[in-house]
N, C-alpha and C. Protein backbone atom coordinates (compact mmCIF):
# COMPACT_ATOMS: atom_id res chain seq x y z
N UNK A 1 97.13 -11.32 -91.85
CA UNK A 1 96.32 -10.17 -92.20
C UNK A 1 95.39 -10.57 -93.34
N UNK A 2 94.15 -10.51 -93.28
CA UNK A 2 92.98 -10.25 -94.22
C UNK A 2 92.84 -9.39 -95.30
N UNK A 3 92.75 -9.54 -96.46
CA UNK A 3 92.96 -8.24 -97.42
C UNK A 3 91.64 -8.96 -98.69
N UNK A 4 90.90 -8.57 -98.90
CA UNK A 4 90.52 -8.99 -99.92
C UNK A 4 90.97 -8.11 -101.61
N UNK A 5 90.62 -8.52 -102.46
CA UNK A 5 91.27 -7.85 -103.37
C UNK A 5 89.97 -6.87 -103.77
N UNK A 6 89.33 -6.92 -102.93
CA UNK A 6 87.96 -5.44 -103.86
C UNK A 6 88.44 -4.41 -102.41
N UNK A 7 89.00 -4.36 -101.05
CA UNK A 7 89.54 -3.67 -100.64
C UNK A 7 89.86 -2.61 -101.16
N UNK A 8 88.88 -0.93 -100.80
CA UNK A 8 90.00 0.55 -101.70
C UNK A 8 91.18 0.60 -100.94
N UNK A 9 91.05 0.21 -99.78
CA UNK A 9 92.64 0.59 -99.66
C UNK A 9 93.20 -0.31 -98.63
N UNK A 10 94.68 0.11 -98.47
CA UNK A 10 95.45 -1.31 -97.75
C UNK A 10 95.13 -0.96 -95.96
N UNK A 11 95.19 -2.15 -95.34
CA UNK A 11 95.38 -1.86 -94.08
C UNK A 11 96.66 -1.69 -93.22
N UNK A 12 97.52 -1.10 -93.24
CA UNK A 12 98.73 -0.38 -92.93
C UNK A 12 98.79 -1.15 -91.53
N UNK A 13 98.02 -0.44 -91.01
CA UNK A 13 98.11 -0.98 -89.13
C UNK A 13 97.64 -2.61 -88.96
N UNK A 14 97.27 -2.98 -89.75
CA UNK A 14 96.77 -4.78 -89.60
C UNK A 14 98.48 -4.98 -90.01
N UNK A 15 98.85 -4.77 -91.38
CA UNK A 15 100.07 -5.23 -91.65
C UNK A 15 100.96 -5.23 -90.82
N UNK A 16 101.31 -3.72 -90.14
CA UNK A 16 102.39 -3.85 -89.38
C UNK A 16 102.12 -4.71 -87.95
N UNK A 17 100.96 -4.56 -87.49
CA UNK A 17 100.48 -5.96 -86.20
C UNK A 17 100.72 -7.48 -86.50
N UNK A 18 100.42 -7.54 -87.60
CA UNK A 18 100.86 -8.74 -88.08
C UNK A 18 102.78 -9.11 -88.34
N UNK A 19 103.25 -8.24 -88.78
CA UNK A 19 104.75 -8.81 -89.34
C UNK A 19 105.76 -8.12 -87.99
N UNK A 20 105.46 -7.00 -87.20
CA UNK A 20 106.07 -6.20 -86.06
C UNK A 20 105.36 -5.83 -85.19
N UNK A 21 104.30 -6.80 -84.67
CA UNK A 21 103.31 -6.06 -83.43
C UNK A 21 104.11 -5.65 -82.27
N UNK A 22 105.38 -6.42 -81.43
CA UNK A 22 105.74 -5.39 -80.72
C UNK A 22 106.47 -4.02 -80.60
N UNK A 23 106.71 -3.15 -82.11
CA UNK A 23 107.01 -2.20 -82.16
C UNK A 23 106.38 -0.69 -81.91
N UNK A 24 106.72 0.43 -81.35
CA UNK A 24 105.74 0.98 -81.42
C UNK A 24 105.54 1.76 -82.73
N UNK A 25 103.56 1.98 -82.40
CA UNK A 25 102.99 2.52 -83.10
C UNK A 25 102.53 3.73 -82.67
N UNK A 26 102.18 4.36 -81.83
CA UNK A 26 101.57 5.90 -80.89
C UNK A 26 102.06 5.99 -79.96
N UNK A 27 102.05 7.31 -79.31
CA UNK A 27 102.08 7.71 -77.87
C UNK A 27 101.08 8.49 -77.48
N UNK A 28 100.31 8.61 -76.67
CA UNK A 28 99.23 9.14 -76.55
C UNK A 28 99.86 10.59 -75.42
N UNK A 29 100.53 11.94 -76.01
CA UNK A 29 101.13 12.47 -74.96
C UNK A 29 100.65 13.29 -73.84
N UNK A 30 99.39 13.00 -73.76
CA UNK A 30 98.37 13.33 -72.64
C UNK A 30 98.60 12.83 -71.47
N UNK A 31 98.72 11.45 -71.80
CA UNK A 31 99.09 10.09 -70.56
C UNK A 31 100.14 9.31 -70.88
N UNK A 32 100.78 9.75 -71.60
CA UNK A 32 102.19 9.17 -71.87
C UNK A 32 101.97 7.26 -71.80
N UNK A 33 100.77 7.29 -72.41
CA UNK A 33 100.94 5.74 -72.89
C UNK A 33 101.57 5.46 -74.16
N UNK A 34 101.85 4.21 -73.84
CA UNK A 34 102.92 3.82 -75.58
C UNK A 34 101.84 3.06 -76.22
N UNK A 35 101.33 2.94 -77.16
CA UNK A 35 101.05 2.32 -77.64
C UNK A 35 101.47 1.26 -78.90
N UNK A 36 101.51 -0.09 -78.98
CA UNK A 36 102.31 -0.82 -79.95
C UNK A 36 101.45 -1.37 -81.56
N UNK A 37 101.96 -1.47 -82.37
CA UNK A 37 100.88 -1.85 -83.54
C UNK A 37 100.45 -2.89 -83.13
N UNK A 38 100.75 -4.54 -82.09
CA UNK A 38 99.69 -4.85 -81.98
C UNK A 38 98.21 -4.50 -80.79
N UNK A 39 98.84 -3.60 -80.47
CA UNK A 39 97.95 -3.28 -79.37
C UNK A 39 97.01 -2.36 -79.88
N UNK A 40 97.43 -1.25 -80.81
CA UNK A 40 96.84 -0.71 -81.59
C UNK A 40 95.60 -0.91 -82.47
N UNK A 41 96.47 -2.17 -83.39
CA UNK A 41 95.19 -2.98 -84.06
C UNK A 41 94.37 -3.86 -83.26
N UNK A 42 94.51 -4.32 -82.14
CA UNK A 42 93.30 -5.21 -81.43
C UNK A 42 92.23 -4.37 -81.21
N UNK A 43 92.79 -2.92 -80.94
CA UNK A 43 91.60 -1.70 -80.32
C UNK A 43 90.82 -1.48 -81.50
N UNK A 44 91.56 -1.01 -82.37
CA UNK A 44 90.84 -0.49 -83.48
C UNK A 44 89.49 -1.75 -83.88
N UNK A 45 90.03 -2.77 -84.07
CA UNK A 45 89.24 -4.44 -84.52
C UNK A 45 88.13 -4.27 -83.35
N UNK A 46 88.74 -4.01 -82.22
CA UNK A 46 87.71 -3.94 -81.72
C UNK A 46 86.09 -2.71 -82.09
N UNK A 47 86.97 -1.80 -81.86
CA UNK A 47 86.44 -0.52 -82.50
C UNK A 47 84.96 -0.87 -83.48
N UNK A 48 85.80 -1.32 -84.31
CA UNK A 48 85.33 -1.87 -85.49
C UNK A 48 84.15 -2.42 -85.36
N UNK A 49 84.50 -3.58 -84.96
CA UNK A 49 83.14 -4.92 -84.75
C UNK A 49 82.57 -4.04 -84.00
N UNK A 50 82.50 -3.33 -82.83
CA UNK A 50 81.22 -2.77 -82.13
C UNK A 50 80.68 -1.92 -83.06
N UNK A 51 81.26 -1.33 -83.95
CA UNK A 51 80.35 -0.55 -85.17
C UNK A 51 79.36 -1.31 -85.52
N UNK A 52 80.12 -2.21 -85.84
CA UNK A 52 79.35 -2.59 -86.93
C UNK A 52 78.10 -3.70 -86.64
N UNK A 53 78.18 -4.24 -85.25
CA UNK A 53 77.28 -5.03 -84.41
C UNK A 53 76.15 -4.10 -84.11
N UNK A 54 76.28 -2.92 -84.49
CA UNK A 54 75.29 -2.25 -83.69
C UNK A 54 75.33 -0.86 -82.76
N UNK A 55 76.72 -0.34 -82.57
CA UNK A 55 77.05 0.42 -81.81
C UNK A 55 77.43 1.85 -82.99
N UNK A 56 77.18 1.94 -84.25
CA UNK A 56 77.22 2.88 -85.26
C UNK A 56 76.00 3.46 -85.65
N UNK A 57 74.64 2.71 -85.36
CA UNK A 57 72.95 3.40 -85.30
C UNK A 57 72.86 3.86 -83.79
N UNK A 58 73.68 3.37 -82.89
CA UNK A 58 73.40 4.27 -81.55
C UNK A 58 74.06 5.30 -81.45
N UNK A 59 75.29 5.52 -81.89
CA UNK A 59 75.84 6.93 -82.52
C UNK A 59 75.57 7.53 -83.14
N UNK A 60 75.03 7.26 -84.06
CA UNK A 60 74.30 8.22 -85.07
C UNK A 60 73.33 9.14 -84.84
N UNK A 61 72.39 7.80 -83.54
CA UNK A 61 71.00 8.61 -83.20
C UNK A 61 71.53 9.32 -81.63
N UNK A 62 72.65 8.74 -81.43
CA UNK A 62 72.82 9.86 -80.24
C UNK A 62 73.79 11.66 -80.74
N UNK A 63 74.21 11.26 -82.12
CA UNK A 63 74.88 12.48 -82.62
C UNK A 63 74.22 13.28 -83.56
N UNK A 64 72.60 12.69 -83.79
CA UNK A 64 72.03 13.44 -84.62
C UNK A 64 71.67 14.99 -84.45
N UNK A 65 71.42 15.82 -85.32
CA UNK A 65 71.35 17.27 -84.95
C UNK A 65 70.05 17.42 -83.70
N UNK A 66 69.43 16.70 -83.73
CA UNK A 66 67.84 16.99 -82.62
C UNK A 66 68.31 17.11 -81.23
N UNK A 67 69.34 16.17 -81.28
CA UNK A 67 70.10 15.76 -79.93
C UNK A 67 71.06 17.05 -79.48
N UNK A 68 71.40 17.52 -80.30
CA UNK A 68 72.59 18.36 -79.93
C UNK A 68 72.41 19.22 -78.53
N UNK A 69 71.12 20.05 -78.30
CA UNK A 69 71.41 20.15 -76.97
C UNK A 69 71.18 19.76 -75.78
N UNK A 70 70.72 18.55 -75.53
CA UNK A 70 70.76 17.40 -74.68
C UNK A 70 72.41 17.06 -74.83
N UNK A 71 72.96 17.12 -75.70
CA UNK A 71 74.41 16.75 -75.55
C UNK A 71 75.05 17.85 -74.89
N UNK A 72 75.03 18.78 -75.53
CA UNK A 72 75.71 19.84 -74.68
C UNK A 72 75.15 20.25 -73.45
N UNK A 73 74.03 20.21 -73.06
CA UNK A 73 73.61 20.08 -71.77
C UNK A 73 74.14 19.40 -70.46
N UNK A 74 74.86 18.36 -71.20
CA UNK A 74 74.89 17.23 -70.46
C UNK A 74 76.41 17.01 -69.45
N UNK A 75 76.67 17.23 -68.74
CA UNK A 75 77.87 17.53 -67.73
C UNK A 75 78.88 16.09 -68.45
């Protein structure tokens, strides 16, 4: 796990992927998937990097207020 020390806060779910990834971490009880901390943290990492590559200014400009009813419009 990665931590730098100017970090505000700890990463809980990296830690536990790292020292107990096959334990679980969620259940999603919609679809009764399990989810495990390391499966958890790969999504999130993933999550992540697409933010931050570029996929957090296309959200933004697709969640901006101008948009809103083109969104709700939208089936």
């Amino acid at each position: 796990m990665r931590r730098n020390q100017t970090d505000p806060v700890f990463d809980w779910l990296a830690y536990h992927a790292e020292f107990d990834p096959g334990r679980l971490a969620a259940v999603d009880l919609a679809t009764q998937r399990w989810l495990t901390y390391g499966e958890f943290n790969d999504r999130a990492t993933r999550l992540a990097t697409a933010l931050r590559e570029g996929l957090a200014s296309q959200l933004a400009t697709a969640l901006a207020p101008r948009f809103a009813p083109y969104l709700e419009a939208t089936p």
